[in-house]
N, C-alpha and C. Protein backbone atom coordinates (compact mmCIF):
# COMPACT_ATOMS: atom_id res chain seq x y z
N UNK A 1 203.88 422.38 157.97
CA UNK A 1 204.14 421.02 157.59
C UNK A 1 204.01 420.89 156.07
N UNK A 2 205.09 420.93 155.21
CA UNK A 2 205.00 420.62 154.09
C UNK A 2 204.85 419.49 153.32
N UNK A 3 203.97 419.77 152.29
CA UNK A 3 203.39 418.69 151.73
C UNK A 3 202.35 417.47 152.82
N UNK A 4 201.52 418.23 153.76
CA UNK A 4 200.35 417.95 154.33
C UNK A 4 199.45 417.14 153.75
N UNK A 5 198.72 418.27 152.75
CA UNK A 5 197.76 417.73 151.91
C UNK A 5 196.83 418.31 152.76
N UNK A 6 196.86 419.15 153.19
CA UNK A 6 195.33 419.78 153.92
C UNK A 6 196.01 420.81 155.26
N UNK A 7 195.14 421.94 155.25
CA UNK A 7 195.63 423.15 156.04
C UNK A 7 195.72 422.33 157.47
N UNK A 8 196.34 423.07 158.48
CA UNK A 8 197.06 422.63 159.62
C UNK A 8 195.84 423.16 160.53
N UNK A 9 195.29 424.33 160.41
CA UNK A 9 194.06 424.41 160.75
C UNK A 9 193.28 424.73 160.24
N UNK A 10 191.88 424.78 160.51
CA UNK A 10 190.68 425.35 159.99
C UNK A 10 190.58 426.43 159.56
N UNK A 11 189.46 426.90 159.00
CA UNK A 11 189.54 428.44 158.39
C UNK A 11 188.74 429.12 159.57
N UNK A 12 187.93 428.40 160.32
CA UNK A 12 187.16 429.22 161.52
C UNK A 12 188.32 429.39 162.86
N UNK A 13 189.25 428.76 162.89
CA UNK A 13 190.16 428.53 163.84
C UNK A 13 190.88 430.33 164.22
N UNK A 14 190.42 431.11 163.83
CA UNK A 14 190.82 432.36 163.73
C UNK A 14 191.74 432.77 165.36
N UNK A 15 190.98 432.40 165.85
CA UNK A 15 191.23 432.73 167.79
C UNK A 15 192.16 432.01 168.17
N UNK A 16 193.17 431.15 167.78
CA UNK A 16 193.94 429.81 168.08
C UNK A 16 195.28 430.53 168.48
N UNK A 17 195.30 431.87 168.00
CA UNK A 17 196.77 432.54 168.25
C UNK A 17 195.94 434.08 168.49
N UNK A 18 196.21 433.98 169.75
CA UNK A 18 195.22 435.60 169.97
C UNK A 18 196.09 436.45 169.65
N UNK A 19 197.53 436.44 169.37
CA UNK A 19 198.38 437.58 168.83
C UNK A 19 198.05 437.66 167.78
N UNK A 20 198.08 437.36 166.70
CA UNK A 20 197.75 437.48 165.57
C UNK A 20 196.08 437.82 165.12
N UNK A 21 195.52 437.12 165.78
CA UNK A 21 194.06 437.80 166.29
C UNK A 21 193.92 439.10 166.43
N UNK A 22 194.90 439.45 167.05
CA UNK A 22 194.61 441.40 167.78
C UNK A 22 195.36 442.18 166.64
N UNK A 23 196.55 441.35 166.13
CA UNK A 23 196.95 441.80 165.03
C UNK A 23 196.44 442.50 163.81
N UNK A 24 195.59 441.27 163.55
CA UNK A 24 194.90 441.50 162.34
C UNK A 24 193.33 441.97 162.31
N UNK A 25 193.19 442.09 163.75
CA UNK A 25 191.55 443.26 164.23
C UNK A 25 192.18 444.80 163.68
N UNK A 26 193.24 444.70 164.25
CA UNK A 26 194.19 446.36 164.17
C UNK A 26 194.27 446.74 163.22
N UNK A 27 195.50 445.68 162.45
CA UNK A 27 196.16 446.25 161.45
C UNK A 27 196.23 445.21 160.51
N UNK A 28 195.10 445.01 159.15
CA UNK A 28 195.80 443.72 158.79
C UNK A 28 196.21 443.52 157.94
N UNK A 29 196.60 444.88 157.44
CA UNK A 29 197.52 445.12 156.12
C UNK A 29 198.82 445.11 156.11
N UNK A 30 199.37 444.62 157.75
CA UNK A 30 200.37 444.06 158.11
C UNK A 30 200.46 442.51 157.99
N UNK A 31 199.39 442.15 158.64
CA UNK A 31 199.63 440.08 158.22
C UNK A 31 199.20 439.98 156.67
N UNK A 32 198.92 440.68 155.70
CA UNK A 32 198.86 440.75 154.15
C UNK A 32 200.22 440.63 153.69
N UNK A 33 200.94 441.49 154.68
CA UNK A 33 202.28 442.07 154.10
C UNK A 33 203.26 440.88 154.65
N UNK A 34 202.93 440.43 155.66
CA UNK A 34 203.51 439.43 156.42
C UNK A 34 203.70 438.04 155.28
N UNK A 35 202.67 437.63 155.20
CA UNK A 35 202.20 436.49 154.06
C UNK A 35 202.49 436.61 153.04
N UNK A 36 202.85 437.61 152.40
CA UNK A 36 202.84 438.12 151.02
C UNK A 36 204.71 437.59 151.05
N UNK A 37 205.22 438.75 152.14
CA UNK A 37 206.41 438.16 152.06
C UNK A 37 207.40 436.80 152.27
N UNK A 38 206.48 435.92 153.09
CA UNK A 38 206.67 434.23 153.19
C UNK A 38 206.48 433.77 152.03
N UNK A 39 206.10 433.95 151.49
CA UNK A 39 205.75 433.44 149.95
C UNK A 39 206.64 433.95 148.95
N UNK A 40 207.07 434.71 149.19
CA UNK A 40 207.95 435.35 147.84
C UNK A 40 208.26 437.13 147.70
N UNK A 41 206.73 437.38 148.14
CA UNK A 41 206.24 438.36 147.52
C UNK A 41 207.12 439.94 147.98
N UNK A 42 206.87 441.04 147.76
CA UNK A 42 207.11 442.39 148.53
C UNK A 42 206.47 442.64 149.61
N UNK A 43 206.83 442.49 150.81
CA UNK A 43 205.70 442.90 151.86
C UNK A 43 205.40 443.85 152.26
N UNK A 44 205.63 445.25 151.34
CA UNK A 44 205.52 446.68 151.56
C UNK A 44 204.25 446.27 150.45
N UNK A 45 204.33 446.07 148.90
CA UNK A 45 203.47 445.94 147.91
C UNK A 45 202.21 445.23 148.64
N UNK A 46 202.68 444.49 149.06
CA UNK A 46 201.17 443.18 149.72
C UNK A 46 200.60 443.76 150.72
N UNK A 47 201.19 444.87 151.34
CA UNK A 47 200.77 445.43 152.51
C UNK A 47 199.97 447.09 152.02
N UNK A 48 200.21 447.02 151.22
CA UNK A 48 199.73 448.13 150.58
C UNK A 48 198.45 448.40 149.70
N UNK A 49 198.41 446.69 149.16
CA UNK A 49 197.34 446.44 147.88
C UNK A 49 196.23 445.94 149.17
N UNK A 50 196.51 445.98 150.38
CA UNK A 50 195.14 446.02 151.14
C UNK A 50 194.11 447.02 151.00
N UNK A 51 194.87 447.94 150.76
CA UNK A 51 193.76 449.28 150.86
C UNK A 51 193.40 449.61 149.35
N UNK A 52 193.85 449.01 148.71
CA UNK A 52 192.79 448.76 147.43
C UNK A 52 192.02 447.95 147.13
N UNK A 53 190.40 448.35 147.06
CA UNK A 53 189.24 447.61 147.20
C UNK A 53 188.77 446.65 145.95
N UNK A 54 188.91 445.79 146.33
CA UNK A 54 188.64 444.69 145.47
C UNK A 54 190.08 443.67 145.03
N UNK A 55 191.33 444.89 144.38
CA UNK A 55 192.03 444.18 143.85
C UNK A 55 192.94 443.24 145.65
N UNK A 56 192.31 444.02 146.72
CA UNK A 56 192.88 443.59 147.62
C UNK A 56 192.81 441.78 147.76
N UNK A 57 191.12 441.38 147.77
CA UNK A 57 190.32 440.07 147.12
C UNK A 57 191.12 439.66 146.43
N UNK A 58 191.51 439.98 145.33
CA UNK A 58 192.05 439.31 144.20
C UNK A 58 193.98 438.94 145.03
N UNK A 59 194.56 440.01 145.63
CA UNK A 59 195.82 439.46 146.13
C UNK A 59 195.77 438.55 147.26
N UNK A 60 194.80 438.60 148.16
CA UNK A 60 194.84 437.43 149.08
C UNK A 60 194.43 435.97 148.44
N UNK A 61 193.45 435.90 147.12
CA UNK A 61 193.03 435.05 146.44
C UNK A 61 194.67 434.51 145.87
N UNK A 62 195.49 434.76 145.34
CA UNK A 62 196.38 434.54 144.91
C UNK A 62 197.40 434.26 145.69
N UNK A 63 197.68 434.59 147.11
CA UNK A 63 198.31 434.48 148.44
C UNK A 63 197.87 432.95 148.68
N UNK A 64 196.50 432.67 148.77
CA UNK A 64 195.80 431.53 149.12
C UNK A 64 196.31 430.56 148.16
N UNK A 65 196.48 431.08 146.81
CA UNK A 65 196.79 430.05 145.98
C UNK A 65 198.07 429.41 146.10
N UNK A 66 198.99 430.42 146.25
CA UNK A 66 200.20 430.00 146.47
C UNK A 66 200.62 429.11 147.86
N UNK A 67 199.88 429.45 148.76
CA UNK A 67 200.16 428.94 150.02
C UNK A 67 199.56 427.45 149.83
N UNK A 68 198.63 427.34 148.97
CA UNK A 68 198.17 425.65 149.02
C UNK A 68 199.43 424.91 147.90
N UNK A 69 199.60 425.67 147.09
CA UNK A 69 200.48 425.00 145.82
C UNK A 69 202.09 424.69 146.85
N UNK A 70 201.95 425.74 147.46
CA UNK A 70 203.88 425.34 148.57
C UNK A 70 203.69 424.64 149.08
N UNK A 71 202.53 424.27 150.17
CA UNK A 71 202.51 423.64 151.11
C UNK A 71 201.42 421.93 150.56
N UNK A 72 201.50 421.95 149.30
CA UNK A 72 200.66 420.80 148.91
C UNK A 72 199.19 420.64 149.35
N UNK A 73 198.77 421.77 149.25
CA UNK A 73 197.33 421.42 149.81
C UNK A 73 196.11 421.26 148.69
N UNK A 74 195.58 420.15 148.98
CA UNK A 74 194.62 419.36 147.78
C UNK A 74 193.01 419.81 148.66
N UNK A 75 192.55 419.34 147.57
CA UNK A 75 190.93 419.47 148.15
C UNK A 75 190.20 420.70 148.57
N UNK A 76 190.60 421.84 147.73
CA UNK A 76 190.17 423.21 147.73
C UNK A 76 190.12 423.69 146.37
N UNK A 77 189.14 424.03 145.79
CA UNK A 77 189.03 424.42 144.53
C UNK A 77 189.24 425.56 144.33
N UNK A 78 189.52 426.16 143.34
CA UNK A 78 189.62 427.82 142.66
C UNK A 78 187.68 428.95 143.40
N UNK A 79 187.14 427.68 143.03
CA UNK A 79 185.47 428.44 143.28
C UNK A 79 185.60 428.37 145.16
N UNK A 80 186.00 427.48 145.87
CA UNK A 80 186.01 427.25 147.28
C UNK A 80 186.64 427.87 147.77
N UNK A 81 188.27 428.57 146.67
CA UNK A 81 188.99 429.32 147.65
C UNK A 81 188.79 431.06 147.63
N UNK A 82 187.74 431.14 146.51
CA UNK A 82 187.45 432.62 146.00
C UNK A 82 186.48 432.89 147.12
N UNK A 83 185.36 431.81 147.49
CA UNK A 83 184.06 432.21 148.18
C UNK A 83 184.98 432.30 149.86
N UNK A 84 185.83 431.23 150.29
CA UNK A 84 186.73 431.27 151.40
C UNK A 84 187.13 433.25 151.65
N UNK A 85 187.71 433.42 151.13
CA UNK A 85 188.40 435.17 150.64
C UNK A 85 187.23 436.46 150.57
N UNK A 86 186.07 435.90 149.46
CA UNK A 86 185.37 437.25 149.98
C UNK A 86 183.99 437.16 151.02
N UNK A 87 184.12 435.98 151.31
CA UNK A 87 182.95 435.70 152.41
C UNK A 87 183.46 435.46 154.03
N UNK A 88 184.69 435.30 153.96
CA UNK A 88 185.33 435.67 155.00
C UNK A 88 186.92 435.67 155.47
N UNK A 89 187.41 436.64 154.61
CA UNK A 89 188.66 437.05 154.39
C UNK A 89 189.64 437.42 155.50
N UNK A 90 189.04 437.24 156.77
CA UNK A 90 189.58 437.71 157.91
C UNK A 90 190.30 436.25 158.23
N UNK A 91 189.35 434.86 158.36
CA UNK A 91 189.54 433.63 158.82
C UNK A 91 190.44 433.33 157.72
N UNK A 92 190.13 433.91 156.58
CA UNK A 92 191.47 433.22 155.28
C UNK A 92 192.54 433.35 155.17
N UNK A 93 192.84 434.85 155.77
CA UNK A 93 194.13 435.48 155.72
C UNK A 93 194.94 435.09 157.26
N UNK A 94 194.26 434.94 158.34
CA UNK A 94 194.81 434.42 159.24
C UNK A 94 194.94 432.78 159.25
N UNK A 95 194.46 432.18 158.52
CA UNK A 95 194.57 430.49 158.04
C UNK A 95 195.80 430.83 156.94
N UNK A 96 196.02 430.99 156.17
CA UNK A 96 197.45 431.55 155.81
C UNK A 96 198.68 431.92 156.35
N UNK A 97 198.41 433.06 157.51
CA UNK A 97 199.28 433.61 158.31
C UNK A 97 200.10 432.71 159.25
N UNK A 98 198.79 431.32 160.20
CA UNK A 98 199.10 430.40 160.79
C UNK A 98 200.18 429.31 159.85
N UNK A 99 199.87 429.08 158.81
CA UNK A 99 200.11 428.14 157.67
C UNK A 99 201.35 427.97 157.47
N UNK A 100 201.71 429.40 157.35
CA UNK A 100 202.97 429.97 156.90
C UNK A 100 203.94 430.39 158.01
N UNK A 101 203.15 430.61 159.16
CA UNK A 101 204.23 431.16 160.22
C UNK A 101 205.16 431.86 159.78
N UNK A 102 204.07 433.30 159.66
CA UNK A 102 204.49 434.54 158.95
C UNK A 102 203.97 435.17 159.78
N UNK A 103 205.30 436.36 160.04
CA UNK A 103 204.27 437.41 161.22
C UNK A 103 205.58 437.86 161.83
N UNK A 104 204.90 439.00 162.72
CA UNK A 104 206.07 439.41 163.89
C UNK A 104 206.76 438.88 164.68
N UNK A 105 206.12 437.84 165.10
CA UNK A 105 205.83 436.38 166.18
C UNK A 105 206.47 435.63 165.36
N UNK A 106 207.11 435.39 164.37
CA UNK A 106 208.01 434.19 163.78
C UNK A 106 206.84 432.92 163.96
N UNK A 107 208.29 431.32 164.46
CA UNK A 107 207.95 430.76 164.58
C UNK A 107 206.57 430.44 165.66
N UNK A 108 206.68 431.24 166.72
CA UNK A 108 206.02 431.27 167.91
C UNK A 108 204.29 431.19 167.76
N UNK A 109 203.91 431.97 165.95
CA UNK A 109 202.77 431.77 165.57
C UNK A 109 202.28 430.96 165.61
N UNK A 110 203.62 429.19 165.59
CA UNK A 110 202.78 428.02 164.82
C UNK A 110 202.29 427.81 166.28
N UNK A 111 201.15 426.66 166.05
CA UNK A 111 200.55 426.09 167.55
C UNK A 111 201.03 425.03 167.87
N UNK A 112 201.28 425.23 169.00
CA UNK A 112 202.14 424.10 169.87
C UNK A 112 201.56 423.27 170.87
């Protein structure tokens, strides 16, 4: 839903799409790559800069950023969305993934 003004779901909402759930237990340098590419990005590059430690933080931090700036989302700060990413980067990247209805699963991700 563009131009919301606030994520569609929660950041604990992780379990809401158990495909993407099992997805990203597995493999989740695929929904990196997934997201990366809804946004703009290379989804081989985004899928790749997972397995580099730290700067990985820094590309989902920037994933996050972009996904609030597309989708108009207010009321999350730079400090809220850094601590969101390395304190629990699993719920962030799949709050993205949902967001964006990005994935293998297409549209089918969003919740209905």
């Amino acid at each position: 839903m563009s131009g919301s003004g606030t994520w569609n779901e929660g950041l604990f909402d992780c379990y809401v799409d158990p495909k993407l759930c099992c997805l990203q237990i597995f493999c989740p340098c695929l929904v990196l790559g997934y997201v990366g590419g809804a946004m703009g990005e290379d989804k081989k590059k985004s899928c790749i800069a997972y397995f580099i430690p730290l700067y990985n933080l820094y590309c989902v931090y920037k994933l996050r950023d972009s996904v609030k700036k597309q989708k108009s989302i207010e009321g999350e700060g730079s400090i809220q969305s850094w601590l969101f990413v390395i304190c629990c980067t699993f719920c962030s990247l799949n709050q993205m993934a949902r967001e964006t209805e990005s994935g293998p699963y297409g549209s089918s991700m969003a919740r209905e």
